[in-house]
PDB file of N, CA and C in Angstrom:
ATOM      1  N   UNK A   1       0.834  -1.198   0.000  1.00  0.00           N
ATOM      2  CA  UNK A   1       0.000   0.000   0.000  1.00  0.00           C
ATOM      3  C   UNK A   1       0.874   1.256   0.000  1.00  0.00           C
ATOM      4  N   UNK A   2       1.498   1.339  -0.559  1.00  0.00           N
ATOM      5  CA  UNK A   2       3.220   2.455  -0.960  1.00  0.00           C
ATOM      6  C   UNK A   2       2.093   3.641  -1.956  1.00  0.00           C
ATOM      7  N   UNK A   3       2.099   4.484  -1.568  1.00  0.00           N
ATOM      8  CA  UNK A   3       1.860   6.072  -1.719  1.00  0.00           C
ATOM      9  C   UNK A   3       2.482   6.156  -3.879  1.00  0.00           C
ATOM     10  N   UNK A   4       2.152   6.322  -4.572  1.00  0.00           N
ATOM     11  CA  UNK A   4       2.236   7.274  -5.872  1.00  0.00           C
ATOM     12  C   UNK A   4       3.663   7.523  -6.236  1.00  0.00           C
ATOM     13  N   UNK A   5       3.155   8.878  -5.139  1.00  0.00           N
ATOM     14  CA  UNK A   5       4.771   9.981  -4.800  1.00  0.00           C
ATOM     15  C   UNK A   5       5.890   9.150  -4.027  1.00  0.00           C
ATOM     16  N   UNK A   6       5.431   8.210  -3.260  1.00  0.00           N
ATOM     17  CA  UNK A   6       6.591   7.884  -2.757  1.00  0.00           C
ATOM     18  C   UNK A   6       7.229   6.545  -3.405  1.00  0.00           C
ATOM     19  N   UNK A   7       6.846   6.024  -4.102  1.00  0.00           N
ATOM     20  CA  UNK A   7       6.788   5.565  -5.578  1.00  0.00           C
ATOM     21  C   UNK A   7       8.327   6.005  -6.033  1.00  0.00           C
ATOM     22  N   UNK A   8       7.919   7.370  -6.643  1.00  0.00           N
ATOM     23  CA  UNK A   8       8.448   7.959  -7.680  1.00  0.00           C
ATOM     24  C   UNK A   8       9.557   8.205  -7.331  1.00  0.00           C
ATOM     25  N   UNK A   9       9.694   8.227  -5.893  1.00  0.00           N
ATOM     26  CA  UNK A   9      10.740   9.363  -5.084  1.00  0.00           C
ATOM     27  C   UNK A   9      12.069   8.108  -5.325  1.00  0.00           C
ATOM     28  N   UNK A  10      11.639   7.009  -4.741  1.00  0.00           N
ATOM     29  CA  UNK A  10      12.659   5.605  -4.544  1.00  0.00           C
ATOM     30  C   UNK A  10      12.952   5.219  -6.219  1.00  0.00           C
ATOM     31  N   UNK A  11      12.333   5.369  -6.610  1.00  0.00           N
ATOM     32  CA  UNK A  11      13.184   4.961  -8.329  1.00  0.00           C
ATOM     33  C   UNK A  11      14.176   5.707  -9.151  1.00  0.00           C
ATOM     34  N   UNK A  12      14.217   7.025  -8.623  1.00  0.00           N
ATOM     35  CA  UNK A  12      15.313   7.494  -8.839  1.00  0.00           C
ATOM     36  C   UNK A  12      16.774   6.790  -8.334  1.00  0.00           C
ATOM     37  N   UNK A  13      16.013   6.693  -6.975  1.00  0.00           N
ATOM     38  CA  UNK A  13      17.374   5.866  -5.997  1.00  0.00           C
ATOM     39  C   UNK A  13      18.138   4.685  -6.118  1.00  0.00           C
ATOM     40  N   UNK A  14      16.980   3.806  -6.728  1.00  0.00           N
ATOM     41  CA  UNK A  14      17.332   2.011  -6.999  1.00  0.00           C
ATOM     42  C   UNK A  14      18.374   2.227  -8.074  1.00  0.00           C
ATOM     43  N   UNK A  15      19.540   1.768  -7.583  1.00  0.00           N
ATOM     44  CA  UNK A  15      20.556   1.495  -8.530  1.00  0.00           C
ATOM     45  C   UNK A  15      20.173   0.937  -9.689  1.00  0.00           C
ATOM     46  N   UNK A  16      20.979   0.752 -10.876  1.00  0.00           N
ATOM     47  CA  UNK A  16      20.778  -0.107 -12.089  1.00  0.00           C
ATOM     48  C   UNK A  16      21.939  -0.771 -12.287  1.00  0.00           C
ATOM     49  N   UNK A  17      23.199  -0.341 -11.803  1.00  0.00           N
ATOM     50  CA  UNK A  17      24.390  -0.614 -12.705  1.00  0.00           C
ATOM     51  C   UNK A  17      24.836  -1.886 -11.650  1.00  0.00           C
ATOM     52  N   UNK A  18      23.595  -2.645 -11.114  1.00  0.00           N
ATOM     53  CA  UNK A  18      24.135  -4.252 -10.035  1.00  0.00           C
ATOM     54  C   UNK A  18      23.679  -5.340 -11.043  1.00  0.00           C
ATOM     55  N   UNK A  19      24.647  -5.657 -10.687  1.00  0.00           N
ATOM     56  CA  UNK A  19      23.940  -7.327 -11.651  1.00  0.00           C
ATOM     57  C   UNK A  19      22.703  -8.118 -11.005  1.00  0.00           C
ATOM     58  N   UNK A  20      22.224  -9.098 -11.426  1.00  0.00           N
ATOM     59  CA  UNK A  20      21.233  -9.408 -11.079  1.00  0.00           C
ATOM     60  C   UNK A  20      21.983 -10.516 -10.083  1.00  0.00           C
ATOM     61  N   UNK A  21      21.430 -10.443  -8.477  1.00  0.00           N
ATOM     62  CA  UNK A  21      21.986 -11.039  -7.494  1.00  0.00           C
ATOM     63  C   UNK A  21      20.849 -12.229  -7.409  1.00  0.00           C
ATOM     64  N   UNK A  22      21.299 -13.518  -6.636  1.00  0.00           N
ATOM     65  CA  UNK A  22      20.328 -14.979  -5.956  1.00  0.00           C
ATOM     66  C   UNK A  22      21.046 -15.251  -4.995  1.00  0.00           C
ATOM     67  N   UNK A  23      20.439 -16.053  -4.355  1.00  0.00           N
ATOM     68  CA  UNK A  23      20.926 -16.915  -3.362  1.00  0.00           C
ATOM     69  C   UNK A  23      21.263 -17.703  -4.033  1.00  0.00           C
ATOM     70  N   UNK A  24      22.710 -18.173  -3.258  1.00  0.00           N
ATOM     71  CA  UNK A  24      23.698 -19.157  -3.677  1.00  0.00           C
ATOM     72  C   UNK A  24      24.539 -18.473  -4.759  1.00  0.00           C
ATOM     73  N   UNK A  25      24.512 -17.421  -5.136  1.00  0.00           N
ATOM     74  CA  UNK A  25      25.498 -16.438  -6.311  1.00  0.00           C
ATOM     75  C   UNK A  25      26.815 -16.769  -5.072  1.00  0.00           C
ATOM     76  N   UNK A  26      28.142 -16.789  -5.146  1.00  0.00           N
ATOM     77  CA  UNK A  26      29.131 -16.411  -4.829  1.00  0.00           C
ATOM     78  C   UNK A  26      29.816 -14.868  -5.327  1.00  0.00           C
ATOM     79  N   UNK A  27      29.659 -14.132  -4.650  1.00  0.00           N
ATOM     80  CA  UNK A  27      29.643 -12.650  -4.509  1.00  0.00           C
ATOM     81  C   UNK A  27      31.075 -11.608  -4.283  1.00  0.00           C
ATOM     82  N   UNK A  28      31.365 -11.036  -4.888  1.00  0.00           N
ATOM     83  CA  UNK A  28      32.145 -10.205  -4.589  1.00  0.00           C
ATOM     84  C   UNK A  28      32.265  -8.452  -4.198  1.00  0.00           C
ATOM     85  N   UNK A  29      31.716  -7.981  -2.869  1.00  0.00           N
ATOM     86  CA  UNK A  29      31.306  -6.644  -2.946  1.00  0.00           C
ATOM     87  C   UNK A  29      32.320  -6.028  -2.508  1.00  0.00           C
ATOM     88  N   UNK A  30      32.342  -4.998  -3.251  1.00  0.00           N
ATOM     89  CA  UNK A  30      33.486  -3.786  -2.802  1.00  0.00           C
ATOM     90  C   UNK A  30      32.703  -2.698  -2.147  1.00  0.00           C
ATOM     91  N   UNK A  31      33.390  -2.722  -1.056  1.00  0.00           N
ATOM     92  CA  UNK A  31      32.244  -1.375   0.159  1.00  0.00           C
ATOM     93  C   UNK A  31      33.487  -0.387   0.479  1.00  0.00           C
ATOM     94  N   UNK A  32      33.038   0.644   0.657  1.00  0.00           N
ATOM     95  CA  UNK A  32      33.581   1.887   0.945  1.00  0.00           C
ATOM     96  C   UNK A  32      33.659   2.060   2.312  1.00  0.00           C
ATOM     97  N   UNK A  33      34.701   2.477   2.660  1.00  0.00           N
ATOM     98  CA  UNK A  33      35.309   2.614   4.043  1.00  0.00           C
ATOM     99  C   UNK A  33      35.663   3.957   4.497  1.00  0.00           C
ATOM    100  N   UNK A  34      35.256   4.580   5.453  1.00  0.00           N
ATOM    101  CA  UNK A  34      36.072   6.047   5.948  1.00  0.00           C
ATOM    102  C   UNK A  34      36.663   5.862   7.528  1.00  0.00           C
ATOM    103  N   UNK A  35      37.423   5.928   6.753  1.00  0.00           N
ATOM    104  CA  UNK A  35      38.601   6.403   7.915  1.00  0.00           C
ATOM    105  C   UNK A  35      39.321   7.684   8.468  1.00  0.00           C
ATOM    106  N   UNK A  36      38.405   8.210   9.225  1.00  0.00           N
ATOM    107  CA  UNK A  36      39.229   9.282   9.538  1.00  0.00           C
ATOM    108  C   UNK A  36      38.703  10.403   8.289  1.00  0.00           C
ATOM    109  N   UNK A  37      39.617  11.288   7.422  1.00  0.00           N
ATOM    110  CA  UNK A  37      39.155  11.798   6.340  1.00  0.00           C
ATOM    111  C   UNK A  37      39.677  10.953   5.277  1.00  0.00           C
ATOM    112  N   UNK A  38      40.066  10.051   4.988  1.00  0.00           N
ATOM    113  CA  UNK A  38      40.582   9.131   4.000  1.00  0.00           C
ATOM    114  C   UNK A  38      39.163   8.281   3.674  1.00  0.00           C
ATOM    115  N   UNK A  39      39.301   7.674   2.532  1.00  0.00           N
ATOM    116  CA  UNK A  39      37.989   6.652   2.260  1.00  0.00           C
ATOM    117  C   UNK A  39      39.045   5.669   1.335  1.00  0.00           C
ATOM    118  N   UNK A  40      38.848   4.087   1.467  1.00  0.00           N
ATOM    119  CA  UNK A  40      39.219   3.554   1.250  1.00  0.00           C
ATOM    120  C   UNK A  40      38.423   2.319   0.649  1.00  0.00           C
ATOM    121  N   UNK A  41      38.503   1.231  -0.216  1.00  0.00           N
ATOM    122  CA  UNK A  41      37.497   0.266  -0.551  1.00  0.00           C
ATOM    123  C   UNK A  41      37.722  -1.055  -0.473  1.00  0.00           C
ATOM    124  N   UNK A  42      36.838  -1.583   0.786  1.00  0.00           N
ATOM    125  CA  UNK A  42      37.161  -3.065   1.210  1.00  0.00           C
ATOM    126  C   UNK A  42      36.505  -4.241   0.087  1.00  0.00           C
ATOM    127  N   UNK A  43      37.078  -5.080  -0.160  1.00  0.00           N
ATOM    128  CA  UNK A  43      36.514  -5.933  -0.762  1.00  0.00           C
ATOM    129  C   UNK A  43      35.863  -7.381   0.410  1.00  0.00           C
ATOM    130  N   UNK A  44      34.249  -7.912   0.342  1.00  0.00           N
ATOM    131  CA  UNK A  44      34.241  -8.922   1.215  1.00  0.00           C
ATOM    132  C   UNK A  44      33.737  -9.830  -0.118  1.00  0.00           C
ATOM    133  N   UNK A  45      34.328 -11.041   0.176  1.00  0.00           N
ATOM    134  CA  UNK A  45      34.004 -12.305  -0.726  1.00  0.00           C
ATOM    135  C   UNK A  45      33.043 -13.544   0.116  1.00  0.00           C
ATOM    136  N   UNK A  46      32.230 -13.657  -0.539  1.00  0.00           N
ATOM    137  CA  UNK A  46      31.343 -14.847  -0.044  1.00  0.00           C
ATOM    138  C   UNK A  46      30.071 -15.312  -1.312  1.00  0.00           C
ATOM    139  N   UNK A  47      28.990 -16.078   0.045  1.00  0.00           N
ATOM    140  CA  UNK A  47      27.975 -16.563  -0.471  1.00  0.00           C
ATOM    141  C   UNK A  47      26.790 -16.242  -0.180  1.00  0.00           C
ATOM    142  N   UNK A  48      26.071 -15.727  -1.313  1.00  0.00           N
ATOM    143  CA  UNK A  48      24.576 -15.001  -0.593  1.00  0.00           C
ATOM    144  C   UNK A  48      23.842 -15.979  -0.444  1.00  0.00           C
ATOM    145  N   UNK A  49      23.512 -16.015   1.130  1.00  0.00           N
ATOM    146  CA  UNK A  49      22.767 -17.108   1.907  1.00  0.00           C
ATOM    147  C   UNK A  49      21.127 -16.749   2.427  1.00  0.00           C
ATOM    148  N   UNK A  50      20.772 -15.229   1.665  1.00  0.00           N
ATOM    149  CA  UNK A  50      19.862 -14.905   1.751  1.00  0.00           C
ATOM    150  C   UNK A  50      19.131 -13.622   1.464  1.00  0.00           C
ATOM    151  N   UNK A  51      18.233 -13.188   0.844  1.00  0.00           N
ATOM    152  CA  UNK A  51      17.376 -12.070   0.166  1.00  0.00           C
ATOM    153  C   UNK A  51      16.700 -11.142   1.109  1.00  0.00           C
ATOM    154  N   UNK A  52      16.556 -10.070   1.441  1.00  0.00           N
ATOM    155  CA  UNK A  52      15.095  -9.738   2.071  1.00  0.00           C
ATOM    156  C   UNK A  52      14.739  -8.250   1.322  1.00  0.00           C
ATOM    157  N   UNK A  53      13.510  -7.889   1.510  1.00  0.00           N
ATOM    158  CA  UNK A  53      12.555  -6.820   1.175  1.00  0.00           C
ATOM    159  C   UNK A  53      12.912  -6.661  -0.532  1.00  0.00           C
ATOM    160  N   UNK A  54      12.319  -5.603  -0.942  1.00  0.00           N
ATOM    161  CA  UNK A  54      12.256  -5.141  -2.359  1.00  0.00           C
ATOM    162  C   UNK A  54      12.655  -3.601  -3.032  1.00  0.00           C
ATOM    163  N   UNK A  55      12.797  -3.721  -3.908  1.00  0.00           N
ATOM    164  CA  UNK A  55      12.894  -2.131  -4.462  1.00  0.00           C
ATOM    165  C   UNK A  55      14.022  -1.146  -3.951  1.00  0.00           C
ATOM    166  N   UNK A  56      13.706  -0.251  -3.245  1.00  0.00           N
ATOM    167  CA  UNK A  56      15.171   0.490  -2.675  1.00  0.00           C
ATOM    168  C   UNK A  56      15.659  -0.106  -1.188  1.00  0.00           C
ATOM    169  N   UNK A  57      14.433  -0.755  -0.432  1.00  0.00           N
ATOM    170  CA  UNK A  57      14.677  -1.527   0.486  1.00  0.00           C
ATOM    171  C   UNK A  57      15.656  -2.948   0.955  1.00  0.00           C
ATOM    172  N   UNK A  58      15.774  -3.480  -0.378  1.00  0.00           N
ATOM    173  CA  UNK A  58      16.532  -4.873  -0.464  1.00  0.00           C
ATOM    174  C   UNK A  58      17.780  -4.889  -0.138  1.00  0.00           C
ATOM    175  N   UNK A  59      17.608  -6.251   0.248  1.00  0.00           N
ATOM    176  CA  UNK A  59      19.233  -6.176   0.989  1.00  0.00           C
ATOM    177  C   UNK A  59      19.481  -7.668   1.154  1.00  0.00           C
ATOM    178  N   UNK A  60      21.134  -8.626   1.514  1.00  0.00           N
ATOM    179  CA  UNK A  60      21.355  -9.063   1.120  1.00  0.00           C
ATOM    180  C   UNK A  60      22.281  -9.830   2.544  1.00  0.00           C
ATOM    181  N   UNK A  61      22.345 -11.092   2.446  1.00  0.00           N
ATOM    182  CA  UNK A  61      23.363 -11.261   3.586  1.00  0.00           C
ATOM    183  C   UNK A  61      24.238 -11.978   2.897  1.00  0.00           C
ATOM    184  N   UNK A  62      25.594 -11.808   2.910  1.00  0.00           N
ATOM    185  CA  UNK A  62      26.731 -12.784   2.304  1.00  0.00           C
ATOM    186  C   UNK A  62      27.732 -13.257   3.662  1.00  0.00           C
ATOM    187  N   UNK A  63      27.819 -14.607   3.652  1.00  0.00           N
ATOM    188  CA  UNK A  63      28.500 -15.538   4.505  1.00  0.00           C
ATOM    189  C   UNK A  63      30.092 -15.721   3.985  1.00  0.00           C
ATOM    190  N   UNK A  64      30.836 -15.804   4.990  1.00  0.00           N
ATOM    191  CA  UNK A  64      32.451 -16.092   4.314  1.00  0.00           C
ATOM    192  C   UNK A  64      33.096 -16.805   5.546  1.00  0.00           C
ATOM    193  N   UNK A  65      33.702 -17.905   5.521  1.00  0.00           N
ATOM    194  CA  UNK A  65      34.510 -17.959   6.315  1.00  0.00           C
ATOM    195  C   UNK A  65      36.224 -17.478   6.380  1.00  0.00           C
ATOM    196  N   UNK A  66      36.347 -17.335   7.785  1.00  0.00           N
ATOM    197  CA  UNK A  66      37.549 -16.350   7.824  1.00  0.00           C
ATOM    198  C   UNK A  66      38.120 -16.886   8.823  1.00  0.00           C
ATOM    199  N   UNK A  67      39.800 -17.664   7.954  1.00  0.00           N
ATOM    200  CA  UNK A  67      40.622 -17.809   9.742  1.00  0.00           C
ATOM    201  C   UNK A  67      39.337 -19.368  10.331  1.00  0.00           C
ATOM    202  N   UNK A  68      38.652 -19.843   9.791  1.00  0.00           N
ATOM    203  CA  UNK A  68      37.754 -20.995  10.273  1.00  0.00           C
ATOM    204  C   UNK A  68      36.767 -20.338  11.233  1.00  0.00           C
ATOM    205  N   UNK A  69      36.479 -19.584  11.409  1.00  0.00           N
ATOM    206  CA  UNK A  69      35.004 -18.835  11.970  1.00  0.00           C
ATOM    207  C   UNK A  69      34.148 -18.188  10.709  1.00  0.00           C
ATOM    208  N   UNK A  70      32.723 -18.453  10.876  1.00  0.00           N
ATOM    209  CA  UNK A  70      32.443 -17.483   9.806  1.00  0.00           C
ATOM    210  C   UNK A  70      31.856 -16.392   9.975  1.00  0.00           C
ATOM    211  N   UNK A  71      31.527 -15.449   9.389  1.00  0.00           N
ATOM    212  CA  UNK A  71      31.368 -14.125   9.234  1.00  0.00           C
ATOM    213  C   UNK A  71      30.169 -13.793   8.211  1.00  0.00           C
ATOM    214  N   UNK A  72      29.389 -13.011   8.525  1.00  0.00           N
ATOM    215  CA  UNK A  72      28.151 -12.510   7.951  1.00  0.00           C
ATOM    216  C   UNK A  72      27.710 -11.425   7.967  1.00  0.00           C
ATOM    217  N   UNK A  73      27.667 -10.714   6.974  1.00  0.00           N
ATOM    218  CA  UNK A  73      27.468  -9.385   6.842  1.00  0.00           C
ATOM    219  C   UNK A  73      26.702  -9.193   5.998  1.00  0.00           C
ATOM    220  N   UNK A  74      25.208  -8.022   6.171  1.00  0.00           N
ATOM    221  CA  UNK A  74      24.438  -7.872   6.072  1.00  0.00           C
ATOM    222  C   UNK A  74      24.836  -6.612   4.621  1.00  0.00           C
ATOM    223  N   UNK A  75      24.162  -6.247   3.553  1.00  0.00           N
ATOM    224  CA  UNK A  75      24.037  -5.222   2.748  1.00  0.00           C
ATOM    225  C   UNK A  75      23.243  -4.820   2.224  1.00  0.00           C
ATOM    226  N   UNK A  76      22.448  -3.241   2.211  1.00  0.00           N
ATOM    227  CA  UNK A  76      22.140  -3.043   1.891  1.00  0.00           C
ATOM    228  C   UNK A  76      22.298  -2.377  -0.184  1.00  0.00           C
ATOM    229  N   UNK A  77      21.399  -3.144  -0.773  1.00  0.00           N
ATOM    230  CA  UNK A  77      22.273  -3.000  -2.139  1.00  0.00           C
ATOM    231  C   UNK A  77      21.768  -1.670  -2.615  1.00  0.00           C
ATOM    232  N   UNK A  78      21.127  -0.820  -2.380  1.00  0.00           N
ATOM    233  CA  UNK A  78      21.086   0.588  -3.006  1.00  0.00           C
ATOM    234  C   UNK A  78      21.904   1.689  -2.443  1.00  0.00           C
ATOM    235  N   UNK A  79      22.614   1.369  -1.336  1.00  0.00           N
ATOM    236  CA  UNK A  79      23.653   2.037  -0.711  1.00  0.00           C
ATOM    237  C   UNK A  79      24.904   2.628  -1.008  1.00  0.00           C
ATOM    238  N   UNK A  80      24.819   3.777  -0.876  1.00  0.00           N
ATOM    239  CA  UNK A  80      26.023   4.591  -1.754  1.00  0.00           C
ATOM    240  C   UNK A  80      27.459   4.047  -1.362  1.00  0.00           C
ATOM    241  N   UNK A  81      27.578   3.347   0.077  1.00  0.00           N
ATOM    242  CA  UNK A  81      28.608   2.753   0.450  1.00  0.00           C
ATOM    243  C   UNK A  81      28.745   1.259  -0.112  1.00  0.00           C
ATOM    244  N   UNK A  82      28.279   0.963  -1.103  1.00  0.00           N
ATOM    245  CA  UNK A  82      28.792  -0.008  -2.143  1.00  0.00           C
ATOM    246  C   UNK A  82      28.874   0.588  -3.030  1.00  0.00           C
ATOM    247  N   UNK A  83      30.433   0.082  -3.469  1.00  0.00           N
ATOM    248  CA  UNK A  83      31.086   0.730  -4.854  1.00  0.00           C
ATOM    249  C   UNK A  83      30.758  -0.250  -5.745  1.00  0.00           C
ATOM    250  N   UNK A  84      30.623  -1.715  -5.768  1.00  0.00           N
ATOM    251  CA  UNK A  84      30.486  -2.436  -6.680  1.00  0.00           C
ATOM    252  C   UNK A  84      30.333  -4.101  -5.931  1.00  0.00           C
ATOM    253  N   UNK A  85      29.526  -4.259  -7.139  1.00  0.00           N
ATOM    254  CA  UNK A  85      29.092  -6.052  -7.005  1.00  0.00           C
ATOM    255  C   UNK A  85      29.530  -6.623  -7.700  1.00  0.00           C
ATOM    256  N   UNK A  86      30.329  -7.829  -7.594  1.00  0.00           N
ATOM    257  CA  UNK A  86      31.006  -8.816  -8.957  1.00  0.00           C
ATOM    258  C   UNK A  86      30.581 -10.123  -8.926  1.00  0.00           C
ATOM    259  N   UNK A  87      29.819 -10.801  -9.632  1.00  0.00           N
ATOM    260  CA  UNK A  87      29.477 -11.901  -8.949  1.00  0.00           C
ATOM    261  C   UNK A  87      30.164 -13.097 -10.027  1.00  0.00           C
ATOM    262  N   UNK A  88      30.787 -13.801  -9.109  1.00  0.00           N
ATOM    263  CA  UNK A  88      32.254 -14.739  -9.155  1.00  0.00           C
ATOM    264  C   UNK A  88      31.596 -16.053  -9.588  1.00  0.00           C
ATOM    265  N   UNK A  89      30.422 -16.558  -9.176  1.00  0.00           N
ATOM    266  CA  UNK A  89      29.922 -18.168  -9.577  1.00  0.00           C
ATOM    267  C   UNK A  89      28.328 -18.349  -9.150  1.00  0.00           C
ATOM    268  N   UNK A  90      27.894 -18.338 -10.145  1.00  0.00           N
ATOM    269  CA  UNK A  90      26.430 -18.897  -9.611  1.00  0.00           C
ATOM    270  C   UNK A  90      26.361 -20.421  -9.316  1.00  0.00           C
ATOM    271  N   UNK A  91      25.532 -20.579  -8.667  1.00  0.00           N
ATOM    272  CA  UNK A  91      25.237 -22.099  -7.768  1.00  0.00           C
ATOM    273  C   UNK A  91      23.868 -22.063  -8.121  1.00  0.00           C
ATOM    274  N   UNK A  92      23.661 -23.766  -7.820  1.00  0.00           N
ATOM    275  CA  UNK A  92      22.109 -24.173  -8.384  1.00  0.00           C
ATOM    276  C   UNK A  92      21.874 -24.392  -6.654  1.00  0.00           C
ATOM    277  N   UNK A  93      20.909 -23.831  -6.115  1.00  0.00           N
ATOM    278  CA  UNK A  93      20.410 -24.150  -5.228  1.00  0.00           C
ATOM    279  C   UNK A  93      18.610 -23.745  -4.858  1.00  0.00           C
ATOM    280  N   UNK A  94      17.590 -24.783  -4.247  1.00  0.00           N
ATOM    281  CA  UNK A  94      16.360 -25.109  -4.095  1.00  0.00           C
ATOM    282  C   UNK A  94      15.925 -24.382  -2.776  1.00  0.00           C
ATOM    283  N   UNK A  95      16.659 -23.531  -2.659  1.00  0.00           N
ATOM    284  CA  UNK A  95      15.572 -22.643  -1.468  1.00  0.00           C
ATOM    285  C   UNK A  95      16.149 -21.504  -1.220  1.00  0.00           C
ATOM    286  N   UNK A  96      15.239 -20.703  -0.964  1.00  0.00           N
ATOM    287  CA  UNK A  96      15.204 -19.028  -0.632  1.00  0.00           C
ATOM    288  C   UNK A  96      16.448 -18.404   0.526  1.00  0.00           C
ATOM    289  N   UNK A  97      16.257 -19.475   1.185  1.00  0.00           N
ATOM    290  CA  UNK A  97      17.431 -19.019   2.823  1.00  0.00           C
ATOM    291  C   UNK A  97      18.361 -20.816   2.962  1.00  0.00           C
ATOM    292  N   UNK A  98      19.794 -19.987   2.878  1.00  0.00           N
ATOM    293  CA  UNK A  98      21.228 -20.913   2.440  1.00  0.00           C
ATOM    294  C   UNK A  98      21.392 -21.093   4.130  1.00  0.00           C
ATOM    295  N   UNK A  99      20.307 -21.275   5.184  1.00  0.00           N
ATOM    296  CA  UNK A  99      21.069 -21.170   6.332  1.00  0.00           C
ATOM    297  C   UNK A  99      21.394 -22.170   7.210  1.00  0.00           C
ATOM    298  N   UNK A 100      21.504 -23.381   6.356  1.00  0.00           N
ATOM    299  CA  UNK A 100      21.974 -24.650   7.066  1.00  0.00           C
ATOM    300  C   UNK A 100      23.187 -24.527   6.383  1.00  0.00           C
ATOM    301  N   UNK A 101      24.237 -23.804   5.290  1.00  0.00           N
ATOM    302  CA  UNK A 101      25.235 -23.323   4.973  1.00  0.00           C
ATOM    303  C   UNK A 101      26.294 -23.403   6.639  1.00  0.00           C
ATOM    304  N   UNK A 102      25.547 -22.641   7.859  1.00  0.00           N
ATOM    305  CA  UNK A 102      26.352 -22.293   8.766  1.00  0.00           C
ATOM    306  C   UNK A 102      26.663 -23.380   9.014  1.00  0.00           C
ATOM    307  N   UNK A 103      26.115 -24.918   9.246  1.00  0.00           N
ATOM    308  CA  UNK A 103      27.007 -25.821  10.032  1.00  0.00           C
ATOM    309  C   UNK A 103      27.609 -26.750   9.187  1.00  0.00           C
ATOM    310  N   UNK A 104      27.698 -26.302   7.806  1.00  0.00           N
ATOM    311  CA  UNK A 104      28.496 -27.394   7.106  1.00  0.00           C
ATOM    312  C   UNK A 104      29.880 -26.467   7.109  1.00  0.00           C
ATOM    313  N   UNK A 105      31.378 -27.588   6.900  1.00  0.00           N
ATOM    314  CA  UNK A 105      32.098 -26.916   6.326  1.00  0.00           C
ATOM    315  C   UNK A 105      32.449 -28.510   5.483  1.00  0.00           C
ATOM    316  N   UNK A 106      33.819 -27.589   4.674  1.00  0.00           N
ATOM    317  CA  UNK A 106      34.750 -28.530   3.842  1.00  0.00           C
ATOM    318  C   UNK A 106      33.877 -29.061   2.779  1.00  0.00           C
ATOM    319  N   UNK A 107      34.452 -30.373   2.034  1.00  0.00           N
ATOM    320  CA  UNK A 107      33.337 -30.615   0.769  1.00  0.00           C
ATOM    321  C   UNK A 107      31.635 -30.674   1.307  1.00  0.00           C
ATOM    322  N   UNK A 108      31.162 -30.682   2.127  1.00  0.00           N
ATOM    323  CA  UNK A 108      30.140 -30.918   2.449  1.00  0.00           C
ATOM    324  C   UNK A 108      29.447 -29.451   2.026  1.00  0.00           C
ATOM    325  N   UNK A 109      30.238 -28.485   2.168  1.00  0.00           N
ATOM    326  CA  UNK A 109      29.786 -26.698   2.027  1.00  0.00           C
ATOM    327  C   UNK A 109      29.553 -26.729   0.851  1.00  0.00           C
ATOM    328  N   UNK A 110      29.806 -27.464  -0.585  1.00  0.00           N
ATOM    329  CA  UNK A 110      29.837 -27.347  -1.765  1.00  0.00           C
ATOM    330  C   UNK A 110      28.545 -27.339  -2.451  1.00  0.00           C
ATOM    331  N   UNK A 111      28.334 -26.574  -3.475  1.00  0.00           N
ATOM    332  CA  UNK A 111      27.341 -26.204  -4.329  1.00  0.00           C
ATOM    333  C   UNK A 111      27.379 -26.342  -5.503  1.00  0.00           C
ATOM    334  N   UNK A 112      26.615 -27.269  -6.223  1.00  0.00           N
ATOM    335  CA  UNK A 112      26.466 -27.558  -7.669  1.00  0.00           C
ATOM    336  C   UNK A 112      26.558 -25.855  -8.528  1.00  0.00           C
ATOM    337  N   UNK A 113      27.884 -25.439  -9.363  1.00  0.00           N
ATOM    338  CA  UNK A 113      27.620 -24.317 -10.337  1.00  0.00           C
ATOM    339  C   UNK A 113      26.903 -24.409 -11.703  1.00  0.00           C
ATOM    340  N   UNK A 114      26.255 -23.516 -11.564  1.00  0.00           N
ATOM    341  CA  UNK A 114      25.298 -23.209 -12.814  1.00  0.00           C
ATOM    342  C   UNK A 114      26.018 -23.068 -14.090  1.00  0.00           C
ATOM    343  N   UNK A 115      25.912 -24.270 -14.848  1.00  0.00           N
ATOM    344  CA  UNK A 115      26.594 -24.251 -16.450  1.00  0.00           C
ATOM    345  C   UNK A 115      26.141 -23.161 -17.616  1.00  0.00           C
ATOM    346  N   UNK A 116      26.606 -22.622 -18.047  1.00  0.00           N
ATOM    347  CA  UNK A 116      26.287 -21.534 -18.823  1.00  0.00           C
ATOM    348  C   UNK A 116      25.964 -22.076 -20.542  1.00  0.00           C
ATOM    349  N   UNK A 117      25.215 -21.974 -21.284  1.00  0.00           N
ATOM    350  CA  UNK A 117      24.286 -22.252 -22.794  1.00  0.00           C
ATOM    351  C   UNK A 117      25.142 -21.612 -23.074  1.00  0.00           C
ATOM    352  N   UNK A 118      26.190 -21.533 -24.001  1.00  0.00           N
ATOM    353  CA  UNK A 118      26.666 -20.420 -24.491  1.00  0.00           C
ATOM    354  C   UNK A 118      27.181 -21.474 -26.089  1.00  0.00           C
TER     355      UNK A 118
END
C-alpha cells in the first residue's frame, strides 16, 4: 500500500548498474570505508545465503569464512557505500534461505555451479 509519490521518489534511488543477485550467487562486494578523512574500498568475498525486502529496500546477507570462523554481513544494495558487485559463480540451489550453509564446512559446504548455454 506504498503512496504514488513515494513511488516515484525511490526509483530514482534504486541502482541499475548491479547485476542481477540470488541466493547461492558467490559474490564479490566492494564497500567503501572512511577512515578518519581518507575513504578507502574493502573488498568482502562470499555466499549469498539470503534475500530480504524489495525495491530500494533490499538487501542481502553474504556468509564467508575467515581464519575458520564465519562471518556474515548484512548489505544493503542501493547504498552509496557499495562501490560495486562482482558476482564470481552462480550455484544451483532449491531454497530461498542458504542457512543450514552455517554448520556445514569442507566438501560438504559445496554447491552444484550453474553451467552456462553459451
Amino acid at each position: 500500500m506504498r503512496t504514488k509519490l513515494l513511488e516515484l521518489v525511490e526509483k530514482d534511488q534504486i541502482r541499475e548498474d548491479l547485476p542481477q543477485l540470488r541466493e547461492g550467487y558467490n559474490v564479490r562486494v566492494h564497500v567503501r570505508i572512511k577512515e578518519g578523512d581518507k575513504e578507502r574500498i574493502q573488498v568482502f568475498e562470499g555466499l549469498i545465503i539470503a534475500e530480504y525486502g524489495t525495491g530500494i529496500n533490499k538487501s542481502i546477507t553474504v556468509r564467508k569464512e575467515s581464519y575458520g570462523v564465519g562471518v556474515e554481513r548484512i548489505f544493503k544494495i542501493n547504498s552509496p557505500l557499495i562501490a560495486q558487485i562482482e558476482v564470481i559463480r552462480r550455484n544451483k540451489v532449491r531454497r530461498a534461505k542458504l542457512y543450514y550453509m552455517r554448520d556445514l564446512k569442507g566438501k560438504s559446504a559445496r554447491l552444484k555451479e550453474i553451467k552456462n548455454s553459451k
